[in-house]
Protein backbone atom coordinates (compact mmCIF):
# COMPACT_ATOMS: atom_id res chain seq x y z
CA UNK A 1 -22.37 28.29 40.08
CA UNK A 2 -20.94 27.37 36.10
CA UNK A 3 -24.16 27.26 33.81
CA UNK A 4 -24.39 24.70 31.10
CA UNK A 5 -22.00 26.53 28.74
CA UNK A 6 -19.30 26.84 31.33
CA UNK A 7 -19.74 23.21 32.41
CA UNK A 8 -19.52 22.14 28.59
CA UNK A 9 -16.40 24.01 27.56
CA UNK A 10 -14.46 22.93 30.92
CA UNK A 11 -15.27 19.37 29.73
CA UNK A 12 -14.67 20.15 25.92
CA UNK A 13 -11.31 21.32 27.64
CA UNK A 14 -10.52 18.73 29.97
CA UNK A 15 -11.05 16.06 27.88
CA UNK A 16 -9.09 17.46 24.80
CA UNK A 17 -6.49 17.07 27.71
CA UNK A 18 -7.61 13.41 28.51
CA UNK A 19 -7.96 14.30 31.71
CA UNK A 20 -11.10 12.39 31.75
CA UNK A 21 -12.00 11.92 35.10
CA UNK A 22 -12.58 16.16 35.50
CA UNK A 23 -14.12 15.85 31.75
CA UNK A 24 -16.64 13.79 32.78
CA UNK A 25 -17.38 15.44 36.17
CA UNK A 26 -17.83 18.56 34.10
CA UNK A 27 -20.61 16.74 31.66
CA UNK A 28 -22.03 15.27 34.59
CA UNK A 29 -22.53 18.29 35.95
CA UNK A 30 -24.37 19.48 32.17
CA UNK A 31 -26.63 16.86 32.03
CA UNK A 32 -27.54 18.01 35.43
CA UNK A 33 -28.22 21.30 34.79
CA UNK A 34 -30.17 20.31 31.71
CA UNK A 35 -30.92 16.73 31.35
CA UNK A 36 -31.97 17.77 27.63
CA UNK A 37 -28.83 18.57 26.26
CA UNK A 38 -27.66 15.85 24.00
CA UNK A 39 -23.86 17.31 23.60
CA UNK A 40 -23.42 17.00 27.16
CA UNK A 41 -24.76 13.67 27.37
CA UNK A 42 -22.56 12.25 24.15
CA UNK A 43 -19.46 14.24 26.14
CA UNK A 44 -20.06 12.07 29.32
CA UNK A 45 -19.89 9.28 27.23
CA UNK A 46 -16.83 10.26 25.43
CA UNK A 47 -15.04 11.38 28.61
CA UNK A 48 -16.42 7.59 30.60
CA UNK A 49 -14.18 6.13 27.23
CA UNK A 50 -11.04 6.96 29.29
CA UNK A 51 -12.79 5.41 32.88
CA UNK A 52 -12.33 2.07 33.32
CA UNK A 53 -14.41 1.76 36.43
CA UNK A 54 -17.11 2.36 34.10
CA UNK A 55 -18.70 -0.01 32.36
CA UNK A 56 -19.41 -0.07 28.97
CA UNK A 57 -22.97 -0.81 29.26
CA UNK A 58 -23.54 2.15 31.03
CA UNK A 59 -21.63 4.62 28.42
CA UNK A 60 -23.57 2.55 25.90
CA UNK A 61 -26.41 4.36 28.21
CA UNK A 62 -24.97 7.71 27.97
CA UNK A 63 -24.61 7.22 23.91
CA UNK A 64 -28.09 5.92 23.64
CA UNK A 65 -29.71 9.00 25.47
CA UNK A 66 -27.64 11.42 23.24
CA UNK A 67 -28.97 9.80 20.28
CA UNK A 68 -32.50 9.74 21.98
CA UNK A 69 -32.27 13.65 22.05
CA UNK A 70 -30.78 14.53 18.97
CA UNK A 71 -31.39 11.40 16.80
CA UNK A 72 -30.04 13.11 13.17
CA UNK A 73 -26.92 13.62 14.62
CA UNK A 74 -24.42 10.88 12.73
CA UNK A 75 -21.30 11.47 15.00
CA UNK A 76 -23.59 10.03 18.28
CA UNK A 77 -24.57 6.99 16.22
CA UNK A 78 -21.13 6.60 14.61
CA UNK A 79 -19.59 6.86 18.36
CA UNK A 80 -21.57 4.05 19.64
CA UNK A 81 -21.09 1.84 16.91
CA UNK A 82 -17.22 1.76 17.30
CA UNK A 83 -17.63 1.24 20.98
CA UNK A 84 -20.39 -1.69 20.40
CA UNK A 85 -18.37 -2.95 17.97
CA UNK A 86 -15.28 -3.06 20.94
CA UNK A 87 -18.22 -5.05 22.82
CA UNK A 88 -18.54 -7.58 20.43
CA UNK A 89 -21.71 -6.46 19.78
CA UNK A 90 -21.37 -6.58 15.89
CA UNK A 91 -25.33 -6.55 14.88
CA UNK A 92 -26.22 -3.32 16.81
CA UNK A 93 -23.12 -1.59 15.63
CA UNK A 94 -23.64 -2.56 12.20
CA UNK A 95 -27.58 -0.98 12.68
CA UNK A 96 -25.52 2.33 14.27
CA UNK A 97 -23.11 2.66 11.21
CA UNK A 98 -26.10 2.43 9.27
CA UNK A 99 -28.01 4.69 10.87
CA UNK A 100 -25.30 6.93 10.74
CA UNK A 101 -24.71 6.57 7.19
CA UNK A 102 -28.49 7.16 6.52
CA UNK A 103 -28.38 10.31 8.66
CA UNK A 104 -24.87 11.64 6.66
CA UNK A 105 -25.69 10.85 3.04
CA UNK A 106 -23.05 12.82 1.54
CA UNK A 107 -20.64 10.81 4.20
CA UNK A 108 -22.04 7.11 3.99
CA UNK A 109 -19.16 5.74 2.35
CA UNK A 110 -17.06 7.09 5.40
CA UNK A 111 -19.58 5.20 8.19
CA UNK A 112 -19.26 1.88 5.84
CA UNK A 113 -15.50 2.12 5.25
CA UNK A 114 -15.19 2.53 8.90
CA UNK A 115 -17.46 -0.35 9.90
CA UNK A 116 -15.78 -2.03 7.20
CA UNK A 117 -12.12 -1.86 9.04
CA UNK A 118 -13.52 -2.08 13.00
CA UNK A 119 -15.37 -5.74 12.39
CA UNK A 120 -12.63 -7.26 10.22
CA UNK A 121 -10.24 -6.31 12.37
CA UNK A 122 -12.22 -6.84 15.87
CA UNK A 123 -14.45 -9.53 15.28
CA UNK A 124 -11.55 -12.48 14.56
CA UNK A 125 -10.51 -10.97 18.39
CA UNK A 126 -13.89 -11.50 19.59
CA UNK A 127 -14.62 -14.54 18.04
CA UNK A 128 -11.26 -16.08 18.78
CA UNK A 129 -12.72 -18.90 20.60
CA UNK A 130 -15.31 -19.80 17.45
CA UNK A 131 -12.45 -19.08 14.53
CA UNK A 132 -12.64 -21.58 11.79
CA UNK A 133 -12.12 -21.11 8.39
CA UNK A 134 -15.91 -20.87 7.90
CA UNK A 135 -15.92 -18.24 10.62
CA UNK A 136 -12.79 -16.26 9.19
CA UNK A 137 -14.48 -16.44 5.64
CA UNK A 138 -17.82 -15.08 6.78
CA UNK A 139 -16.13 -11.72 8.73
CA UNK A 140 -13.78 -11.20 5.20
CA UNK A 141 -17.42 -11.38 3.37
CA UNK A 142 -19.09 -8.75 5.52
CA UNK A 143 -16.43 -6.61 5.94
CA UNK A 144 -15.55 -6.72 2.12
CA UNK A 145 -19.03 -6.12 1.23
CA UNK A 146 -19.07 -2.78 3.59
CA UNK A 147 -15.71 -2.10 1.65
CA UNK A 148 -17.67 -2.44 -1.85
CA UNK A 149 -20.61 -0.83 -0.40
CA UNK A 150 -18.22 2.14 0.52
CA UNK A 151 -16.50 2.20 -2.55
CA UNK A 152 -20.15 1.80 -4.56
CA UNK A 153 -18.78 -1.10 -6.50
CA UNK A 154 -20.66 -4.04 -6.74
CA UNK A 155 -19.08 -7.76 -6.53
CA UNK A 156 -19.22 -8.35 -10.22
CA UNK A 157 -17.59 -4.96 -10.73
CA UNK A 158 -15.02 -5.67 -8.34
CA UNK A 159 -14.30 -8.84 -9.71
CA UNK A 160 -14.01 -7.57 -12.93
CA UNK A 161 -11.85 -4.66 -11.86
CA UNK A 162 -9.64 -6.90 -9.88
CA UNK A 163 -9.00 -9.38 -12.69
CA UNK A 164 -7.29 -6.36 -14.90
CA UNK A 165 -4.72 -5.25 -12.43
């Protein structure tokens, strides 16, 4: 029988192949074999991306309990912020880019920028139903002020900056 290390680099392997369905029966099998490992719990998550019969609540699941074990680690909280973000779940993956960023100093700008791009381009999707101007005007403000934040300009500067060019 494959010990954890086997089971992770067959799934490391598997899914750098997309072949998801063995990736993730390969992580299942880590978690199995120790239920504390929070690489092979972020991998069944990561590998569950490519399975559409399952559902996004539970790899939200699967991302939570990597995070749970290893709760410095940026990349966990970065990965379920993009997929709560495909959720339309735009106030917990704003508190997961965050997180992130406050986890990764030296990186923040990255987790911002990147939150910064995923709602304004997701959330007029998600909202379609609700899009006024009011509605389109208040996703360009928080996805601009991510962009600033990123950028470590502040409105006034940006203003300023974009009034010269």
């Amino acid at each position: 029988m494959a010990g954890v290390e086997e089971e992770m680099a067959a799934g490391e392997q598997a899914l750098a192949n997309l072949e998801y369905d063995k990736a993730y029966s390969h992580f299942e099998k880590a978690t199995k074999l120790d239920a504390g490992n929070a690489w092979a719990w972020f991998g069944k998550a990561e590998s569950a991306l490519g399975m559409p019969k399952i559902e996004p609540d539970q790899i939200v699941g699967f991302y939570k309990k990597a995070i749970e074990l290893d709760p410095k680690n940026p990349q966990f909280k970065e990965a379920l912020g993009t997929l709560l973000v495909d959720m339309g779940r735009f106030n917990e993956a704003e508190q997961q880019y965050n997180q992130a960023a406050e986890a990764d100093p030296e990186n923040a700008s990255q987790y911002w920028l990147g939150f910064a791009v995923e709602y304004a381009t997701k959330a007029p999707i998600v909202m379609a139903q609700f899009l006024d101007d009011k509605t389109r005007d208040m996703i360009a403000a928080k996805g601009l002020n991510y962009a600033l934040k990123a950028l470590k300009l502040s409105r006034d500067d940006a203003k300023r900056v974009l009034s010269t060019s």
